[in-house]
Protein backbone atom coordinates (compact mmCIF):
# COMPACT_ATOMS: atom_id res chain seq x y z
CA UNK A 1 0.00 0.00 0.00
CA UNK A 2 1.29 3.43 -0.95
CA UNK A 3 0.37 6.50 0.70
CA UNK A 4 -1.32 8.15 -1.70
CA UNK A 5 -5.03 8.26 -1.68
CA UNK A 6 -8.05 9.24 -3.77
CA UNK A 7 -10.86 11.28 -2.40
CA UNK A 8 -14.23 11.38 -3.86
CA UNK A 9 -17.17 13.97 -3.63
CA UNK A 10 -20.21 15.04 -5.57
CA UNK A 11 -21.60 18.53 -5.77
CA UNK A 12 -24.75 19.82 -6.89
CA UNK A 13 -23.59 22.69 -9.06
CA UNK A 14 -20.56 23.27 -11.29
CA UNK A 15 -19.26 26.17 -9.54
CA UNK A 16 -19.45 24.36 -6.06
CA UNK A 17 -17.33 21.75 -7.95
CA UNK A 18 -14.78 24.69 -9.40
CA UNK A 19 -14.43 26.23 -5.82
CA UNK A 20 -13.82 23.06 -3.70
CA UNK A 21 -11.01 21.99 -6.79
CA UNK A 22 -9.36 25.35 -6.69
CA UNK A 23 -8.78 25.66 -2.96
CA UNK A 24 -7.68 21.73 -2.87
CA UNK A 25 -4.83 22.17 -5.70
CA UNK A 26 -4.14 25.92 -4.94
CA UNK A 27 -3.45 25.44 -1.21
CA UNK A 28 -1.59 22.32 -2.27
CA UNK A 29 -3.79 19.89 -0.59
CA UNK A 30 -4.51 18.06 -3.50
CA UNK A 31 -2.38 17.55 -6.36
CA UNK A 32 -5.01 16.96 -9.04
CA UNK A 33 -8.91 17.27 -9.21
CA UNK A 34 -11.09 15.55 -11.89
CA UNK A 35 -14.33 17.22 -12.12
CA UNK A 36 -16.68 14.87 -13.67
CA UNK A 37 -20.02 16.69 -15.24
CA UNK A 38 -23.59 15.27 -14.93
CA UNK A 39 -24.05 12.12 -13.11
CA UNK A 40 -27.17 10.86 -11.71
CA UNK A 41 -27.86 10.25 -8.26
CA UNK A 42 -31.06 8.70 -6.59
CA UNK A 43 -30.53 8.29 -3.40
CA UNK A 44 -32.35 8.07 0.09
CA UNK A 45 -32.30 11.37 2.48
CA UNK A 46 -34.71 12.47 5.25
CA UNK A 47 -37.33 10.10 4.58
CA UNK A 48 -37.42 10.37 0.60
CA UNK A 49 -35.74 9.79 -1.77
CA UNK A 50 -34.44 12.04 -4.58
CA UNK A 51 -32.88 11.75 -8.25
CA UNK A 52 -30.16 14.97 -8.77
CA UNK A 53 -28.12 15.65 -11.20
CA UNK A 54 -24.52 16.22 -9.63
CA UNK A 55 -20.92 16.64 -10.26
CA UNK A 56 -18.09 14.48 -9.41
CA UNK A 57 -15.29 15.28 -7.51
CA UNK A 58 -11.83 13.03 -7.71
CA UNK A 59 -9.39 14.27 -5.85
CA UNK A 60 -5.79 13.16 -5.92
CA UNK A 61 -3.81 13.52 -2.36
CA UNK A 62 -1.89 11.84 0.43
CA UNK A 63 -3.33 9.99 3.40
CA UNK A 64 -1.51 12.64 5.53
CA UNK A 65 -3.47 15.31 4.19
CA UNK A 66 -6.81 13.81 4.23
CA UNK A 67 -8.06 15.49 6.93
CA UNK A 68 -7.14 19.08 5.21
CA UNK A 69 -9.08 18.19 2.34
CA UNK A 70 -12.18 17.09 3.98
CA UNK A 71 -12.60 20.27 6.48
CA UNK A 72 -11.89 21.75 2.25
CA UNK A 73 -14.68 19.77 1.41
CA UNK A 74 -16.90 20.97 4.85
CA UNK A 75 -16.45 24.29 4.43
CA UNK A 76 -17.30 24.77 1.10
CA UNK A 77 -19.75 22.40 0.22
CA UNK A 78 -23.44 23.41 0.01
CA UNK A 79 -24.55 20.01 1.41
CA UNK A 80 -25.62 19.27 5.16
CA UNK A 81 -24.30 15.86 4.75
CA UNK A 82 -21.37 16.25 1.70
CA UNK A 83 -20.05 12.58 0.38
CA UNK A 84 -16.34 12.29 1.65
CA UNK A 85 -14.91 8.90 0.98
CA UNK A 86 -10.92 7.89 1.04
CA UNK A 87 -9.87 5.49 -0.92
CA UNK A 88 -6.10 4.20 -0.72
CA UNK A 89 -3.99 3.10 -3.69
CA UNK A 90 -2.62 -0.02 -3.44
CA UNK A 91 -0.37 0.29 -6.59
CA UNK A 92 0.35 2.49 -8.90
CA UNK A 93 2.44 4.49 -11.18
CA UNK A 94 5.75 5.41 -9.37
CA UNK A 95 6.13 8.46 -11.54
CA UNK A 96 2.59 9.49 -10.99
CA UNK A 97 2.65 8.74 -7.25
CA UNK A 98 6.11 10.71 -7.07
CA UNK A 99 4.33 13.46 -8.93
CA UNK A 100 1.30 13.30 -6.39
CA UNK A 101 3.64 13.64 -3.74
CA UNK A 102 5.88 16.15 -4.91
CA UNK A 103 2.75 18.19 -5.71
CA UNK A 104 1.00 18.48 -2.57
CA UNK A 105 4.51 19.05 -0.59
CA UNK A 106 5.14 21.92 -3.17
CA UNK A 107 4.60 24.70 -0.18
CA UNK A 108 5.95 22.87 2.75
């Protein structure tokens, strides 16, 4: 297992999307975002459920840094309850896990 992780999110707008990305990469939190336009959810929340149109959130990080990205993610998002899941890499690329790394330890 490496340390690098992938975070995932989903936003209800576009420009919620833009914001949360921007603040990840530019405060070097993240070292890449994918935004990923118009996916469906249907989903269960306060006793109904719901079918929104949302935008996906992949963000490329370290396990060290997860916390950072998810208070990111909390203060920014629009949702009471925003998705924040951690996934680890197992394997991967060494030159795009260096990268990764290097990115996110740009400031430090």
């Amino acid at each position: 297992m490496t340390d690098v992780c992938t975070v995932m999110t989903t936003c209800g707008s576009e420009e919620t999307a833009l914001t949360i990305a921007a603040a990840l990469v530019d405060q070097a939190y993240a070292a890449c975002v994918n935004i990923v336009p118009s996916i469906k959810s249907y989903y269960y929340f306060k006793g109904e459920t719901h079918l929104d149109e949302e935008v996906m959130l992949i963000i490329k990080t370290t396990r060290e840094l997860f916390p950072q990205v998810s208070e990111v993610i909390t203060d920014l998002h629009t949702y009471e309850v925003p998705e924040i899941l951690m996934f680890p890499i197992e394997e991967g690329s060494e030159p795009f896990l260096d990268w990764i790394r290097q990115s996110v330890n740009r400031l430090a």
